[in-house]
C-alpha atoms as a PDB file:
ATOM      1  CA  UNK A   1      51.407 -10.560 141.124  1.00  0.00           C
ATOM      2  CA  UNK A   2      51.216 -13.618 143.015  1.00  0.00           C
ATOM      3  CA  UNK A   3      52.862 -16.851 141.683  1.00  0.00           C
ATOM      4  CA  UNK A   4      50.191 -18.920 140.654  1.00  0.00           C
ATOM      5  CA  UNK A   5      48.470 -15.419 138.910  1.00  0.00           C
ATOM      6  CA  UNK A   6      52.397 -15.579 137.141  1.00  0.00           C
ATOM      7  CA  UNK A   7      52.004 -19.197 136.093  1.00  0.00           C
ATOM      8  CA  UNK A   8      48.234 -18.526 134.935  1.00  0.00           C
ATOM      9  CA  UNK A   9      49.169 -15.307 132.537  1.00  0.00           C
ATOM     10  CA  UNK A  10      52.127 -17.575 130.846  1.00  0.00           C
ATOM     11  CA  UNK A  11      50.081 -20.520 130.387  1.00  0.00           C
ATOM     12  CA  UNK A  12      47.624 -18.440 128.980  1.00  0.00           C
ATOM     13  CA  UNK A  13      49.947 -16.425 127.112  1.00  0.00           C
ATOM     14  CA  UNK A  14      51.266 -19.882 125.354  1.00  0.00           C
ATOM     15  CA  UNK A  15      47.771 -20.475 124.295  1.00  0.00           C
ATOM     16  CA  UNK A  16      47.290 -23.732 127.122  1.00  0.00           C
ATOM     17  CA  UNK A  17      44.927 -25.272 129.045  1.00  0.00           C
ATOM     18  CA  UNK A  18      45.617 -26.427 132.384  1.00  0.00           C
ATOM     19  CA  UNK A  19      45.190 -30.345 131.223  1.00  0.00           C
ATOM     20  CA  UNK A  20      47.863 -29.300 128.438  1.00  0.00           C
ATOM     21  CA  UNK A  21      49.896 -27.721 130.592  1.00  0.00           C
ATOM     22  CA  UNK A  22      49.870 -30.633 133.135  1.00  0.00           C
ATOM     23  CA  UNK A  23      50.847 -33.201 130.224  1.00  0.00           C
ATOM     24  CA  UNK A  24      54.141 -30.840 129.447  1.00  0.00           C
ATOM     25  CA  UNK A  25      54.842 -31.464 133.027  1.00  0.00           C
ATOM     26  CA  UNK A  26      54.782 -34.876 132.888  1.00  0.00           C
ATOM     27  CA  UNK A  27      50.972 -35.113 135.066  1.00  0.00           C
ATOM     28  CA  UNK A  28      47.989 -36.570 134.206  1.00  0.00           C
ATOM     29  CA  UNK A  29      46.169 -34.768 137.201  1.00  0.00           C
ATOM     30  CA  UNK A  30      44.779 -31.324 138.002  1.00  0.00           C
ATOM     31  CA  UNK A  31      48.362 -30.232 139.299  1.00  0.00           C
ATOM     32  CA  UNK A  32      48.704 -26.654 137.471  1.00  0.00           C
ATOM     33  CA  UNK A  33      44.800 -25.620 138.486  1.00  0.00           C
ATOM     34  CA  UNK A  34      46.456 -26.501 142.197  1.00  0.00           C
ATOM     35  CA  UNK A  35      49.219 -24.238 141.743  1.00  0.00           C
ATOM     36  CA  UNK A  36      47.057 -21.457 140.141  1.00  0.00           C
ATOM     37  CA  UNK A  37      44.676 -21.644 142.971  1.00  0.00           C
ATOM     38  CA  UNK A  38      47.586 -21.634 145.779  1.00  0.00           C
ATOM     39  CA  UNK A  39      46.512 -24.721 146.964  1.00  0.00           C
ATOM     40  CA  UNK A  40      49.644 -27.137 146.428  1.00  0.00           C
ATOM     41  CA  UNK A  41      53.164 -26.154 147.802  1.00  0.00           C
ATOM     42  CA  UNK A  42      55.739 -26.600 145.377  1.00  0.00           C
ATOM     43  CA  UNK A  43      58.987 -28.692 145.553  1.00  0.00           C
ATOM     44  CA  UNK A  44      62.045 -26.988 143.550  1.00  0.00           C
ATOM     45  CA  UNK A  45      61.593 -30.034 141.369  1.00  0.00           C
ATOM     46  CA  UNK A  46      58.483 -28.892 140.424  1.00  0.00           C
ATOM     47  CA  UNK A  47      58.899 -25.762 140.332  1.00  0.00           C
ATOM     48  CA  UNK A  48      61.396 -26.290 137.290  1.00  0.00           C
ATOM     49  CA  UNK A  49      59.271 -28.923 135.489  1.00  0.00           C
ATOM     50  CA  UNK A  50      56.677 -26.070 135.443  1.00  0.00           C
ATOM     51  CA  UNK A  51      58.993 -23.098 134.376  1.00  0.00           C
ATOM     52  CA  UNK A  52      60.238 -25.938 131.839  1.00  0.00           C
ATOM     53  CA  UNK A  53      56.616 -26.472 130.791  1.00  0.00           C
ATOM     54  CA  UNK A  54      55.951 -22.524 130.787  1.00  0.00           C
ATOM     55  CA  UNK A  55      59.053 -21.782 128.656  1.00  0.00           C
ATOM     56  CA  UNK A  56      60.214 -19.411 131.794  1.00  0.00           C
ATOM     57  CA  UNK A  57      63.262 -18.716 133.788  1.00  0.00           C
ATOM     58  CA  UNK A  58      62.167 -20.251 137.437  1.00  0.00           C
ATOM     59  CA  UNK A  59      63.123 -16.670 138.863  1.00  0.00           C
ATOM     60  CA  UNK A  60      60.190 -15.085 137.056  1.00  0.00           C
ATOM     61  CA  UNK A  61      58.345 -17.095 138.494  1.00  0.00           C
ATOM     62  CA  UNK A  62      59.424 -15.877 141.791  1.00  0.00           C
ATOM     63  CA  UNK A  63      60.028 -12.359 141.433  1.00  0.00           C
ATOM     64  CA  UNK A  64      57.923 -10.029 143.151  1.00  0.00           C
ATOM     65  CA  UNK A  65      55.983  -7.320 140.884  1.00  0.00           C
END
């Protein structure tokens, strides 16, 4: 499963919308559709604000399968 498919199933699994998701994360933009879509790279400090906001280990995230 790709990353942003990971990020989609948690957010969905925590019962979020993208907007809500993006206000955990300190955003008021369309930054989570972005990284759904695999159309906006990542820094690592992102990539722990939205493991943060997903209630996940950053690794899961990352892990391939």
């Amino acid at each position: 499963m790709a990353f942003g498919e990971k990020a989609r199933a948690q957010r969905n699994v925590l019962g979020l919308t993208q907007r809500q998701l993006d206000a955990r994360m300190g955003y008021r933009g369309k930054f989570s559709g972005g990284v759904e879509r695999g159309a906006r790279n990542l820094t690592l400090d992102n990539l722990y604000l939205l493991a943060g906001a997903l209630q996940v280990d950053p690794g899961d995230l990352l892990a391939e399968g």
